[in-house]
C-alpha atoms as a PDB file:
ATOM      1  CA  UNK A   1     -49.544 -33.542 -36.801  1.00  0.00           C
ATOM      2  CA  UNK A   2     -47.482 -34.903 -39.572  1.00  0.00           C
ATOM      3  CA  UNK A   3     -43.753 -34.223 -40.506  1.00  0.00           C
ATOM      4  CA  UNK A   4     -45.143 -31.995 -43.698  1.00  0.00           C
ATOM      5  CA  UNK A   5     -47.622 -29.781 -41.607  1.00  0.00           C
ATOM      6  CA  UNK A   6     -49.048 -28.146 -38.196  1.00  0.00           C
ATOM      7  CA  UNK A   7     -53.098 -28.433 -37.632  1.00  0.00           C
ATOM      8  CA  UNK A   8     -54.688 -26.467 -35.050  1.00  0.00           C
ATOM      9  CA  UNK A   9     -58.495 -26.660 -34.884  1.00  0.00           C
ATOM     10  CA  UNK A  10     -59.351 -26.032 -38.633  1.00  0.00           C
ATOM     11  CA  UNK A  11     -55.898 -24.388 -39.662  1.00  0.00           C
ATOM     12  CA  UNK A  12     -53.489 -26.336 -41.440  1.00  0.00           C
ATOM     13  CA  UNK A  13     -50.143 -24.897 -41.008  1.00  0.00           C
ATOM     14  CA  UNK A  14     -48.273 -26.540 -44.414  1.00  0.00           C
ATOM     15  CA  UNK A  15     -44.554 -26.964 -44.858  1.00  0.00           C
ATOM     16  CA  UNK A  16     -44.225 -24.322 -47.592  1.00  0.00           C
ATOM     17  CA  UNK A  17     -46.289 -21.964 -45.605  1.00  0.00           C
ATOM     18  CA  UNK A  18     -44.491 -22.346 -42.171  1.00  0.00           C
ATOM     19  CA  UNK A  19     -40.836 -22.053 -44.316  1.00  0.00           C
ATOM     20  CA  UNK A  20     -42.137 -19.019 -45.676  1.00  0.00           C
ATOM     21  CA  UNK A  21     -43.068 -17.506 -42.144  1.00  0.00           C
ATOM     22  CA  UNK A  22     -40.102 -18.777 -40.982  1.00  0.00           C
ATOM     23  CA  UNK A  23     -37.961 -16.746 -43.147  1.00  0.00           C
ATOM     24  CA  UNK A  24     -40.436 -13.670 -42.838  1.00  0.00           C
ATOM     25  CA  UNK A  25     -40.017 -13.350 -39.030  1.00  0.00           C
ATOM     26  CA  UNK A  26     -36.187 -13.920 -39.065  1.00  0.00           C
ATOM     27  CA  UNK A  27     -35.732 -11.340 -41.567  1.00  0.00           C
ATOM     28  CA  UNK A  28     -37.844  -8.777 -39.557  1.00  0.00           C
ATOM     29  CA  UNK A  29     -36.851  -9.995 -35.939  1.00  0.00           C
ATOM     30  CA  UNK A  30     -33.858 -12.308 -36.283  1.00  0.00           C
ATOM     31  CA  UNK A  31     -35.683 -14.494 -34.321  1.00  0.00           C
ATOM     32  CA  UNK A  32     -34.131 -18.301 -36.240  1.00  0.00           C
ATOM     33  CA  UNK A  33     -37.677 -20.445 -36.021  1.00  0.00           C
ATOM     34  CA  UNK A  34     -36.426 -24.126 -36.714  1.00  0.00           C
ATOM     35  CA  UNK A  35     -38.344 -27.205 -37.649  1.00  0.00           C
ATOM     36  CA  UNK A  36     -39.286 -28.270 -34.395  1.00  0.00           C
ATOM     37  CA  UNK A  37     -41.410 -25.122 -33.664  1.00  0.00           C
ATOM     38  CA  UNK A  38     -43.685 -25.441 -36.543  1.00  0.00           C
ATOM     39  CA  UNK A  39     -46.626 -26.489 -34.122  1.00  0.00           C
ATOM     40  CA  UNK A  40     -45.643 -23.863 -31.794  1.00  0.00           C
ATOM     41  CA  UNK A  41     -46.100 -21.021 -34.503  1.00  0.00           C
ATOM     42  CA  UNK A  42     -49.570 -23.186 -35.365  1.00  0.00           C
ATOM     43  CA  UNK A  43     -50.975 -22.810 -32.321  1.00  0.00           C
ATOM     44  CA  UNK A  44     -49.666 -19.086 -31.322  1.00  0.00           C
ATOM     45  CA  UNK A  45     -50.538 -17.688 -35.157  1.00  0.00           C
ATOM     46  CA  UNK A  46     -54.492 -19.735 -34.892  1.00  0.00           C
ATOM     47  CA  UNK A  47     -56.049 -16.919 -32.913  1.00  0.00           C
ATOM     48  CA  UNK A  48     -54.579 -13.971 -35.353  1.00  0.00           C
ATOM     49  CA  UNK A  49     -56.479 -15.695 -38.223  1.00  0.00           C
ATOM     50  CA  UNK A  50     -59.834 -16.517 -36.514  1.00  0.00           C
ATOM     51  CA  UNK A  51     -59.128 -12.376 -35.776  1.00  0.00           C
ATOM     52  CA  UNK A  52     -58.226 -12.259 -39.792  1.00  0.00           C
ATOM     53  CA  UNK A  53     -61.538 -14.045 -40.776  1.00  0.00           C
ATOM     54  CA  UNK A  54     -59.207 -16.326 -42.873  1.00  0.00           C
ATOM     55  CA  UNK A  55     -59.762 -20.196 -43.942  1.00  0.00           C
ATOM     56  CA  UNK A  56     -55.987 -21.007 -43.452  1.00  0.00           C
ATOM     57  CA  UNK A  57     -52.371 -20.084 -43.484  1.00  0.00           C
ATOM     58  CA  UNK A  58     -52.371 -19.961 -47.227  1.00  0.00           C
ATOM     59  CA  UNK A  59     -54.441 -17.054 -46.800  1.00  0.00           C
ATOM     60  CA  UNK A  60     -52.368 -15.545 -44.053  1.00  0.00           C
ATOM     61  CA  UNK A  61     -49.332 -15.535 -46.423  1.00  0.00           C
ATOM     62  CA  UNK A  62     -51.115 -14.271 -48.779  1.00  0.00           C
ATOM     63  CA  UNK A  63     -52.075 -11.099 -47.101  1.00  0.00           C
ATOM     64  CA  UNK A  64     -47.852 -11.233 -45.868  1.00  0.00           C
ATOM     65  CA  UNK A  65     -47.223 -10.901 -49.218  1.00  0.00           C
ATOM     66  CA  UNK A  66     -49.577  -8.428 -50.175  1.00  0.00           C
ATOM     67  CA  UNK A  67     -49.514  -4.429 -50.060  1.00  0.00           C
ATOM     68  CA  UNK A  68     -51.552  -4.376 -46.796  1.00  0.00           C
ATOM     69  CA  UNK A  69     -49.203  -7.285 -45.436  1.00  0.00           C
ATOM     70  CA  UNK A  70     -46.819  -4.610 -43.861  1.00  0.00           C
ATOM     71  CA  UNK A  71     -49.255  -3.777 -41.303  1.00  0.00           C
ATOM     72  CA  UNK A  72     -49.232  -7.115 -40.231  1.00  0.00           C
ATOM     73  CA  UNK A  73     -45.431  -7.972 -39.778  1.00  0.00           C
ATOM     74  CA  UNK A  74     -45.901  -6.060 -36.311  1.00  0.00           C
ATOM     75  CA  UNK A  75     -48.753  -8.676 -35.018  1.00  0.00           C
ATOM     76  CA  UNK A  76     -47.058 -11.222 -36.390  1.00  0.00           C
ATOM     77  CA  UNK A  77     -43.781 -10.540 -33.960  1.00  0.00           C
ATOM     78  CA  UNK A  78     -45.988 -10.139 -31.720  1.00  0.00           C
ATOM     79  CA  UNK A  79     -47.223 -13.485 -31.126  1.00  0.00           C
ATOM     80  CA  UNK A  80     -43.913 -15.249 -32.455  1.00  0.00           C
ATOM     81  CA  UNK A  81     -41.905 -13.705 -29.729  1.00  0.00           C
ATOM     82  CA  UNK A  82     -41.350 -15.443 -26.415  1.00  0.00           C
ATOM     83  CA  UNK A  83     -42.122 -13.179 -23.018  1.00  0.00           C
ATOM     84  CA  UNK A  84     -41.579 -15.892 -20.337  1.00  0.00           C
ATOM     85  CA  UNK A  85     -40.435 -13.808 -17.492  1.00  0.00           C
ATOM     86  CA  UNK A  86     -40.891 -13.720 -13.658  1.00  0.00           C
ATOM     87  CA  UNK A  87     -39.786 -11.199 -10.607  1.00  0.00           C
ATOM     88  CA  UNK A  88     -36.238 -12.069  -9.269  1.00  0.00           C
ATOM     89  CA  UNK A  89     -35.673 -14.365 -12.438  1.00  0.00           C
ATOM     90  CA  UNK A  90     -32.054 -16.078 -12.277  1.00  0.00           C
ATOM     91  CA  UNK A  91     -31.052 -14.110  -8.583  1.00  0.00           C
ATOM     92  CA  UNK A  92     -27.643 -14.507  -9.412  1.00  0.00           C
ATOM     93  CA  UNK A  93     -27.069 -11.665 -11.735  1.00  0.00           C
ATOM     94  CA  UNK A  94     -29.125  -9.402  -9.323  1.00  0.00           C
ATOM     95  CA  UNK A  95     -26.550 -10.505  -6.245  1.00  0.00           C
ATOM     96  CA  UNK A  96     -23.672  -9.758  -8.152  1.00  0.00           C
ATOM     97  CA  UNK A  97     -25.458  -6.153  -9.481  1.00  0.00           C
ATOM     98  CA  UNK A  98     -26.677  -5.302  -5.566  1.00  0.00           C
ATOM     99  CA  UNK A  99     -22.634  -7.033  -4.265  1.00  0.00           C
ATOM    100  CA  UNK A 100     -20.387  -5.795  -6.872  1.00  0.00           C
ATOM    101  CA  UNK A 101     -21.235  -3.547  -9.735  1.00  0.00           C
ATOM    102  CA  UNK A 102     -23.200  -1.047  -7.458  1.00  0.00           C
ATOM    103  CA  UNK A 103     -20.404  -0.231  -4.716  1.00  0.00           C
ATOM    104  CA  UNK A 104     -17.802  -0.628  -6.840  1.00  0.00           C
ATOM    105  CA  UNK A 105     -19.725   2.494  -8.884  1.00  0.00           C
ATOM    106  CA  UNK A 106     -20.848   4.266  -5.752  1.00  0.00           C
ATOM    107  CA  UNK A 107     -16.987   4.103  -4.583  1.00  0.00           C
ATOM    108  CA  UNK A 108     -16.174   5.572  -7.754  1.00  0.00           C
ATOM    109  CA  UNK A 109     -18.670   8.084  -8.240  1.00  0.00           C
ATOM    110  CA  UNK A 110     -17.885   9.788  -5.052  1.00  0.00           C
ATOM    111  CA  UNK A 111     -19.999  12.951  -4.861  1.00  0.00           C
ATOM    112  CA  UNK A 112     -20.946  13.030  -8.459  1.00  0.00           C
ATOM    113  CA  UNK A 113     -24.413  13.234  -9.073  1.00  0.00           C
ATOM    114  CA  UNK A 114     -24.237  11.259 -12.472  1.00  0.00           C
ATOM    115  CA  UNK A 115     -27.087   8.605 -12.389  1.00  0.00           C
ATOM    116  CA  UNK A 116     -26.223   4.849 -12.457  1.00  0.00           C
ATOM    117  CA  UNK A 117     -27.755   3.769 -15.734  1.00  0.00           C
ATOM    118  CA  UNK A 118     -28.892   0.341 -16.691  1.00  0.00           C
ATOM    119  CA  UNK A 119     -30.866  -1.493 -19.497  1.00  0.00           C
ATOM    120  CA  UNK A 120     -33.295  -4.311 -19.826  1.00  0.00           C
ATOM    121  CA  UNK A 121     -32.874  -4.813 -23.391  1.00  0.00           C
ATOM    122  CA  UNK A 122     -35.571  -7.666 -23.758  1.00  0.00           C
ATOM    123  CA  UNK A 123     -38.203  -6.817 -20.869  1.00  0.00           C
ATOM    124  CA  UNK A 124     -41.248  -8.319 -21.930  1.00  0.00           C
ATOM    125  CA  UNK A 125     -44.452  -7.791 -19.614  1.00  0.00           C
ATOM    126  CA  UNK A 126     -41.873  -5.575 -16.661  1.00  0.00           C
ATOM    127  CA  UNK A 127     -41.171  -7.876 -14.672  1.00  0.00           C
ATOM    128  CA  UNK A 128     -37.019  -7.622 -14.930  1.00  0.00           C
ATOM    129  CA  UNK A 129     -37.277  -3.865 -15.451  1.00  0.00           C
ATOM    130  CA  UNK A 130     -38.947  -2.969 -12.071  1.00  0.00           C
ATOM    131  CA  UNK A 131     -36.694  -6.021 -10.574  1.00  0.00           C
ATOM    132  CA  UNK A 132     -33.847  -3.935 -11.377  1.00  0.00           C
ATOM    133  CA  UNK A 133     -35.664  -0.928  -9.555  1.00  0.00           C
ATOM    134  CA  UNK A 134     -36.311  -2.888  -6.835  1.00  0.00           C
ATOM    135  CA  UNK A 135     -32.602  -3.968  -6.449  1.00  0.00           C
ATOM    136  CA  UNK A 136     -31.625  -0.034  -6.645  1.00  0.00           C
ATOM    137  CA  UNK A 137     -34.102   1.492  -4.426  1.00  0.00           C
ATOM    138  CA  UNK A 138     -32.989  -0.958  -1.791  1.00  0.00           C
ATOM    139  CA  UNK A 139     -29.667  -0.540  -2.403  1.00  0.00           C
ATOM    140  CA  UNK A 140     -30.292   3.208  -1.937  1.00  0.00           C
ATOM    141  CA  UNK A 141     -32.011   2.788   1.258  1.00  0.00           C
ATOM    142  CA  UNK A 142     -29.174   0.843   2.629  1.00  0.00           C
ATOM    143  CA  UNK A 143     -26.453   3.095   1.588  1.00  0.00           C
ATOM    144  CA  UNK A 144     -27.489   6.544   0.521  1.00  0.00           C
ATOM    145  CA  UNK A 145     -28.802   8.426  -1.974  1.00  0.00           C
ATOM    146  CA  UNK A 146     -28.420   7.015  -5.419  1.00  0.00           C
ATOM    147  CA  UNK A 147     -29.620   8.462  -8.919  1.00  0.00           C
ATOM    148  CA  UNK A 148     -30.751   6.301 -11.549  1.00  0.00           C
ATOM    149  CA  UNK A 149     -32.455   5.567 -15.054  1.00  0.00           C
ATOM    150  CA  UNK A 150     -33.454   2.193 -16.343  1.00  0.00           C
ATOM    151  CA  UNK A 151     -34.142   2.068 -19.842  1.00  0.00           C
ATOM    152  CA  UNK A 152     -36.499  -0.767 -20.852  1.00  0.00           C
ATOM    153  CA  UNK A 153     -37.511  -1.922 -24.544  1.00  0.00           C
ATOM    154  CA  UNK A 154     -38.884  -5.011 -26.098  1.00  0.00           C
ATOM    155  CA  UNK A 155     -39.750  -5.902 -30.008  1.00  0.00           C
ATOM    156  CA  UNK A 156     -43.240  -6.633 -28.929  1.00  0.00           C
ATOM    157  CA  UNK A 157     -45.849  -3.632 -28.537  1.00  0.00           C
ATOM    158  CA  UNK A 158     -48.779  -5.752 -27.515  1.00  0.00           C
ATOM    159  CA  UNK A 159     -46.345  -6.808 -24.374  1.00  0.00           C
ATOM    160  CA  UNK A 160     -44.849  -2.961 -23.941  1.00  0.00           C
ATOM    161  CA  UNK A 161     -48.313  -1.530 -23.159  1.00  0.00           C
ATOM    162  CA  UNK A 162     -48.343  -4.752 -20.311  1.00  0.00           C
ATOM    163  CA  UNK A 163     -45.408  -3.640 -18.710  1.00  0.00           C
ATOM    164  CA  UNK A 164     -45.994   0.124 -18.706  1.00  0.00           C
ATOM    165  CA  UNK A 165     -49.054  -0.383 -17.242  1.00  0.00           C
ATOM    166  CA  UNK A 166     -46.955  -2.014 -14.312  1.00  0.00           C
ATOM    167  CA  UNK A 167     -49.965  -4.055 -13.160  1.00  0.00           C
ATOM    168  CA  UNK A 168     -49.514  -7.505 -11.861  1.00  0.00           C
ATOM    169  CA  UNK A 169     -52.086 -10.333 -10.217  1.00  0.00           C
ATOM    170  CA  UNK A 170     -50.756 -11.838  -7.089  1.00  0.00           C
ATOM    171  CA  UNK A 171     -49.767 -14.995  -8.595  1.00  0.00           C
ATOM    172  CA  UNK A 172     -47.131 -13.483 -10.874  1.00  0.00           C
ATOM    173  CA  UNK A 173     -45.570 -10.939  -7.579  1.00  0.00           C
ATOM    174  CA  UNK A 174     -43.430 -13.502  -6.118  1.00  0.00           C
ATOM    175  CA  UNK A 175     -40.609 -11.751  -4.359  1.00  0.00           C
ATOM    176  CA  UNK A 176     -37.667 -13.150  -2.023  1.00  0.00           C
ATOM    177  CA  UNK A 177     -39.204 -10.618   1.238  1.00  0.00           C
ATOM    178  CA  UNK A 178     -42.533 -10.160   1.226  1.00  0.00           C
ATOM    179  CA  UNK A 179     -42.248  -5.962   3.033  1.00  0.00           C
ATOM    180  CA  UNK A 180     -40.599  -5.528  -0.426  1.00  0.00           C
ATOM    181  CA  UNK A 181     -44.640  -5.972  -1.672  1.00  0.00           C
ATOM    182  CA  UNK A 182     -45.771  -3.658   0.547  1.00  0.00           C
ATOM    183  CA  UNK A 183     -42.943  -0.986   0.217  1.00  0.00           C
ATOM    184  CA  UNK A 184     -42.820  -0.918  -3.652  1.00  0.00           C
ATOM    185  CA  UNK A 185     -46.724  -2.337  -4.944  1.00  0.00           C
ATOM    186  CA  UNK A 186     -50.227  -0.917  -4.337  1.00  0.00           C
ATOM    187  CA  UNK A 187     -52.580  -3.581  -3.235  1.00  0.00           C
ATOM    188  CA  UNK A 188     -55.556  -3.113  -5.474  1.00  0.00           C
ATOM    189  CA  UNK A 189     -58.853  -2.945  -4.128  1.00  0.00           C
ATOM    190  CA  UNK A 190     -62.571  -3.864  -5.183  1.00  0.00           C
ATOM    191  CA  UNK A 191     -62.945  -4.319  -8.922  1.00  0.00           C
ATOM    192  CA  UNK A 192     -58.847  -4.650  -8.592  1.00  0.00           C
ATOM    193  CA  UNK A 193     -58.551  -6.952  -5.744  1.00  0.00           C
ATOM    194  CA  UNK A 194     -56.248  -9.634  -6.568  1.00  0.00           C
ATOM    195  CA  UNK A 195     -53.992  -6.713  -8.096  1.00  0.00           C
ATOM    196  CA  UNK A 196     -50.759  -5.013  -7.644  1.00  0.00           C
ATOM    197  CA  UNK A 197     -49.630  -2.103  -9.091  1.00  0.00           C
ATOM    198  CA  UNK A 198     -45.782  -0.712  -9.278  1.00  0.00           C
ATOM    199  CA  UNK A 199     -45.617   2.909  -6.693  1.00  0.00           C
ATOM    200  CA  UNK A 200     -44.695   5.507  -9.156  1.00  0.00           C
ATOM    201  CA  UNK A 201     -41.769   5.974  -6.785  1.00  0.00           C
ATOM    202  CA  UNK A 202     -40.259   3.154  -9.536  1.00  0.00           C
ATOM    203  CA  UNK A 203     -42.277   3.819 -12.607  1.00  0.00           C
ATOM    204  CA  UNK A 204     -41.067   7.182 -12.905  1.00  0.00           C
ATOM    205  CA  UNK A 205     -37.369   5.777 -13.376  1.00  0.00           C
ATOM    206  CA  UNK A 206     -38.061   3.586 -15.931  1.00  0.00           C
ATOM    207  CA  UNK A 207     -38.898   4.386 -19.480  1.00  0.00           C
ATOM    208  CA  UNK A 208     -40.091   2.121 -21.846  1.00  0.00           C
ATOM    209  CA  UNK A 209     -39.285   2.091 -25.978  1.00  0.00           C
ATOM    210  CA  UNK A 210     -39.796  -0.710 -28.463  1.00  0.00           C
ATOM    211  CA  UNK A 211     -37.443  -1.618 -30.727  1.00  0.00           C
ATOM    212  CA  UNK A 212     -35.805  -4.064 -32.560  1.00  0.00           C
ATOM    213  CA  UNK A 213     -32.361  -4.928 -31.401  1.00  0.00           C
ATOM    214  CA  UNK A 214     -30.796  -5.773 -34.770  1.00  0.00           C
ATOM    215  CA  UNK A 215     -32.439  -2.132 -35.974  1.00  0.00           C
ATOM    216  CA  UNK A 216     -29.183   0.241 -36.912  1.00  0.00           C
ATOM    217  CA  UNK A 217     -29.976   2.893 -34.029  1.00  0.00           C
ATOM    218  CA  UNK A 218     -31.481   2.491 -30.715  1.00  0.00           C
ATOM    219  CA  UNK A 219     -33.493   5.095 -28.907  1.00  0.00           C
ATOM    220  CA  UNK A 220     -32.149   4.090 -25.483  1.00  0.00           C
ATOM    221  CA  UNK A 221     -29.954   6.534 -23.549  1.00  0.00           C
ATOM    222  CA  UNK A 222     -25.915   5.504 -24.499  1.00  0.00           C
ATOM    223  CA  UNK A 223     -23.068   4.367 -21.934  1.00  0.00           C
ATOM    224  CA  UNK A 224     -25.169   2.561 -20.041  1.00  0.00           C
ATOM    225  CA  UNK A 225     -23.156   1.127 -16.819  1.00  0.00           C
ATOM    226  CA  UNK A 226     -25.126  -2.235 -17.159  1.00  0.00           C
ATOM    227  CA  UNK A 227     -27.025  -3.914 -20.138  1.00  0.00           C
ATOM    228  CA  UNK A 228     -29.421  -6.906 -18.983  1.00  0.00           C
ATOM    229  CA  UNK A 229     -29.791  -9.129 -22.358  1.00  0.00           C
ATOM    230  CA  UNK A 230     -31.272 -12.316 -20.910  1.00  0.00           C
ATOM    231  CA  UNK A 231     -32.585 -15.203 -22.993  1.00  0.00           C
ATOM    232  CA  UNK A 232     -32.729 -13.275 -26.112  1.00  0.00           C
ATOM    233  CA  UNK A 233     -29.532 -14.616 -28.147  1.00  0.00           C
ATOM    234  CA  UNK A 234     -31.038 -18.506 -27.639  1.00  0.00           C
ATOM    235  CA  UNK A 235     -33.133 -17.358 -30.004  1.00  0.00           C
ATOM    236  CA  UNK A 236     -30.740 -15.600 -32.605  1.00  0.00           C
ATOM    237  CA  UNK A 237     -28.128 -17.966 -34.950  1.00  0.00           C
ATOM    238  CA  UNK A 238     -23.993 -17.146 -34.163  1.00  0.00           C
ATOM    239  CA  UNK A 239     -23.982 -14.198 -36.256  1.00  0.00           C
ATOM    240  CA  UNK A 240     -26.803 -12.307 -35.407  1.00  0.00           C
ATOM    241  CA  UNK A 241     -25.224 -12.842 -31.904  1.00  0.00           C
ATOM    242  CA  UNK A 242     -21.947 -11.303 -32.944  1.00  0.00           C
ATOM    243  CA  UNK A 243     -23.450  -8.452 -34.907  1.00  0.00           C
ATOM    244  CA  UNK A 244     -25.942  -8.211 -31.070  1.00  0.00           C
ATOM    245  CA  UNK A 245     -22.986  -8.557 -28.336  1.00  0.00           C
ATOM    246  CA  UNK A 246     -21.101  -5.941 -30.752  1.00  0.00           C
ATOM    247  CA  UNK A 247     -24.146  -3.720 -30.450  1.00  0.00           C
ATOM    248  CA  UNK A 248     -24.650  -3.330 -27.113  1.00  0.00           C
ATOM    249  CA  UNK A 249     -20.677  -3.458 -26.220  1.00  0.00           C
ATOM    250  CA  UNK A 250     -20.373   0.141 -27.911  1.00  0.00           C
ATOM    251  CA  UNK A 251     -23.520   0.793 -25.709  1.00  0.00           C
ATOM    252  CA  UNK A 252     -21.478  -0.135 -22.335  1.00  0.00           C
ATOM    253  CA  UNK A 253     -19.388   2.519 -20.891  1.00  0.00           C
ATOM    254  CA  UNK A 254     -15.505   1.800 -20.578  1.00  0.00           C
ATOM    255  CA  UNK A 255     -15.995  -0.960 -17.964  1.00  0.00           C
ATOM    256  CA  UNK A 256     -19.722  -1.656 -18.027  1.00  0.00           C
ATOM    257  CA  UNK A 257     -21.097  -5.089 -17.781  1.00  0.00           C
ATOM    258  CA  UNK A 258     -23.192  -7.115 -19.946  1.00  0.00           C
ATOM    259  CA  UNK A 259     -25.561  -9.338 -18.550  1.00  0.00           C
ATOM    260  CA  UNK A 260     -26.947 -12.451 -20.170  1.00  0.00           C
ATOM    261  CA  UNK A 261     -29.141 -15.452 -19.486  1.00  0.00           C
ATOM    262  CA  UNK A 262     -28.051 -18.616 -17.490  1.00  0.00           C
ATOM    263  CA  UNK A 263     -27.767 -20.984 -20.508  1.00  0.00           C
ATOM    264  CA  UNK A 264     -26.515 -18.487 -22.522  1.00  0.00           C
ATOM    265  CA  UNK A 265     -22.721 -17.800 -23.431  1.00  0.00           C
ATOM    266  CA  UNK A 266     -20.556 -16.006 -25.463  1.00  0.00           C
ATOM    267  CA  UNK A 267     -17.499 -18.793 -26.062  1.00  0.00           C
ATOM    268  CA  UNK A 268     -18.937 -19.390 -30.389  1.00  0.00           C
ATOM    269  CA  UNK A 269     -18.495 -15.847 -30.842  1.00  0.00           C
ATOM    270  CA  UNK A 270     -15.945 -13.271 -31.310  1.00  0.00           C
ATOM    271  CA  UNK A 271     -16.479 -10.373 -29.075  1.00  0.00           C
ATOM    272  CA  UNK A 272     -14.547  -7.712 -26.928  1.00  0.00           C
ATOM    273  CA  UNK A 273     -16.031  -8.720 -23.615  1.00  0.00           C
ATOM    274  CA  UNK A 274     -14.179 -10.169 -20.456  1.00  0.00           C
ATOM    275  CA  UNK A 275     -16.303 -12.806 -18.436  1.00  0.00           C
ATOM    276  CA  UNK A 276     -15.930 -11.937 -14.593  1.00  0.00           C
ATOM    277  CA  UNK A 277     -18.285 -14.462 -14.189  1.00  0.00           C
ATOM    278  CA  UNK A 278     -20.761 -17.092 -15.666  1.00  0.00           C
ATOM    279  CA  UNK A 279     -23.155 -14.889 -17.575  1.00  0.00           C
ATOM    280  CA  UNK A 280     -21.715 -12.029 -16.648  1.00  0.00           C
ATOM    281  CA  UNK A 281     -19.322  -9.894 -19.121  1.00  0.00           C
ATOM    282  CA  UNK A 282     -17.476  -6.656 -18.631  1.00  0.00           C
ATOM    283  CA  UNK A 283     -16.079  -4.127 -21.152  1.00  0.00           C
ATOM    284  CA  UNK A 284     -12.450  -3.126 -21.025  1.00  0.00           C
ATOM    285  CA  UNK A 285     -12.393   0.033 -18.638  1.00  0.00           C
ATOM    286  CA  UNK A 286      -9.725   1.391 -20.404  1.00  0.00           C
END
């Protein structure tokens, strides 16, 4: 690889051509794709245009910029977008959801029978959606009865129809106790071995959407009590993650809490949100 272009196998990946893809998924995703990922986008776009039948990347923009190229922006997000993800991921969020935020709502809720509500606004393949479920049913079985939703949504379709599936091999089903496999997966069996599959006992609570999360509306239930945003805004430049944060805070209930990734934080941004705690951020219950 040079400083002017990307090759993988026979696709050169030129400077003009990776600027122009650069701007095309930013403007459709927000997603801010800086020089030093030109040879990742080389090497994720090289199977879509053996797929394509195309000689090269010129090509590929061509057809981007072309009256058939809208069918392709969707692919293209596709493949650009990151979905690194794992069961339990960063445990200290989920200690201070299962510690704090859930009995300091169950103490408030009394006998209502209004449903805890909670968001994984970036889920990729499932695994921090049926987390989350995980974390409430055992937090039901250890202190009552406990209605709840989770909403889940990604950009990426090709990674949505992963995670509704809710099927997992046993390398990636690495949880803290292992009767939590037992209790919550179905071991697959013969042409599945090898397999786990979510109980419908937590499928059934979580609903799946794709969307964009710059898009104007979102199709995910409002006041949500919790919003988990993890590792998305690393991705965004400062004022796509003011016009974000702003987003999801009039999504929040008076005193819900925003969640966001470990290296992420909110101090280069102006924003109505109260940190209670490294990557943890709480709306003004008044």
């Amino acid at each position: 690889m040079t400083a002017m272009s990307a090759v993988v196998g026979q696709f050169n990946l030129s400077q003009e051509a990776y600027e122009f893809i650069a701007k095309l998924v930013y403007a459709q995703s927000r997603i801010r794709l800086g020089p030093d990922k030109q040879a990742l986008v080389s090497g994720r776009l090289a199977k879509r245009l053996r797929h394509l039948r195309l000689r090269d990347f010129d090509e590929y923009c061509v057809l981007l910029q072309s009256a058939a190229g809208a069918a392709e922006i969707g692919p293209l997000v596709d493949v650009i977008s990151t979905n690194h993800t794992h069961f339990f991921r960063e445990s200290g969020s989920l200690d201070f959801l299962r510690d704090h935020i859930l009995p300091e709502w169950k103490a408030r809720q009394g006998a209502s029978r209004e449903p805890f509500r909670i968001w994984s606004a970036a889920c990729s393949s499932g695994e921090e959606p049926y987390t989350l479920a995980i974390v409430l049913a055992e937090f039901a079985r250890a202190n009552g009865a406990l209605a709840w939703q989770i909403e889940a949504s990604d950009i990426s379709t090709r990674i949505l129809a992963q995670a509704r599936a809710g099927v997992f091999t046993t390398e990636r089903v690495k949880l803290p106790d292992p009767t939590l496999l037992s209790r919550y997966f179905q071991k697959g069996v013969g042409a599945n071995a090898g397999q786990f599959r979510v109980k419908d006992a937590l499928t059934q609570s979580v609903r799946f959407h794709q969307l964009n999360l710059l898009q104007a509306q979102y199709p995910v239930e409002p006041h949500q009590h919790v919003i988990f945003c993890r590792n998305v805004m690393i991705y965004f430049d400062q004022e796509t993650q003011q016009q974000l944060v702003a987003k999801l805070h009039a999504h929040l209930v008076p005193g819900g809490y925003l969640v966001v990734g470990h290296s992420e934080s909110l101090l280069s941004i102006s924003h109505k949100l109260k940190q209670v705690r490294p990557a943890i951020y709480r709306r003004d219950p008044a």
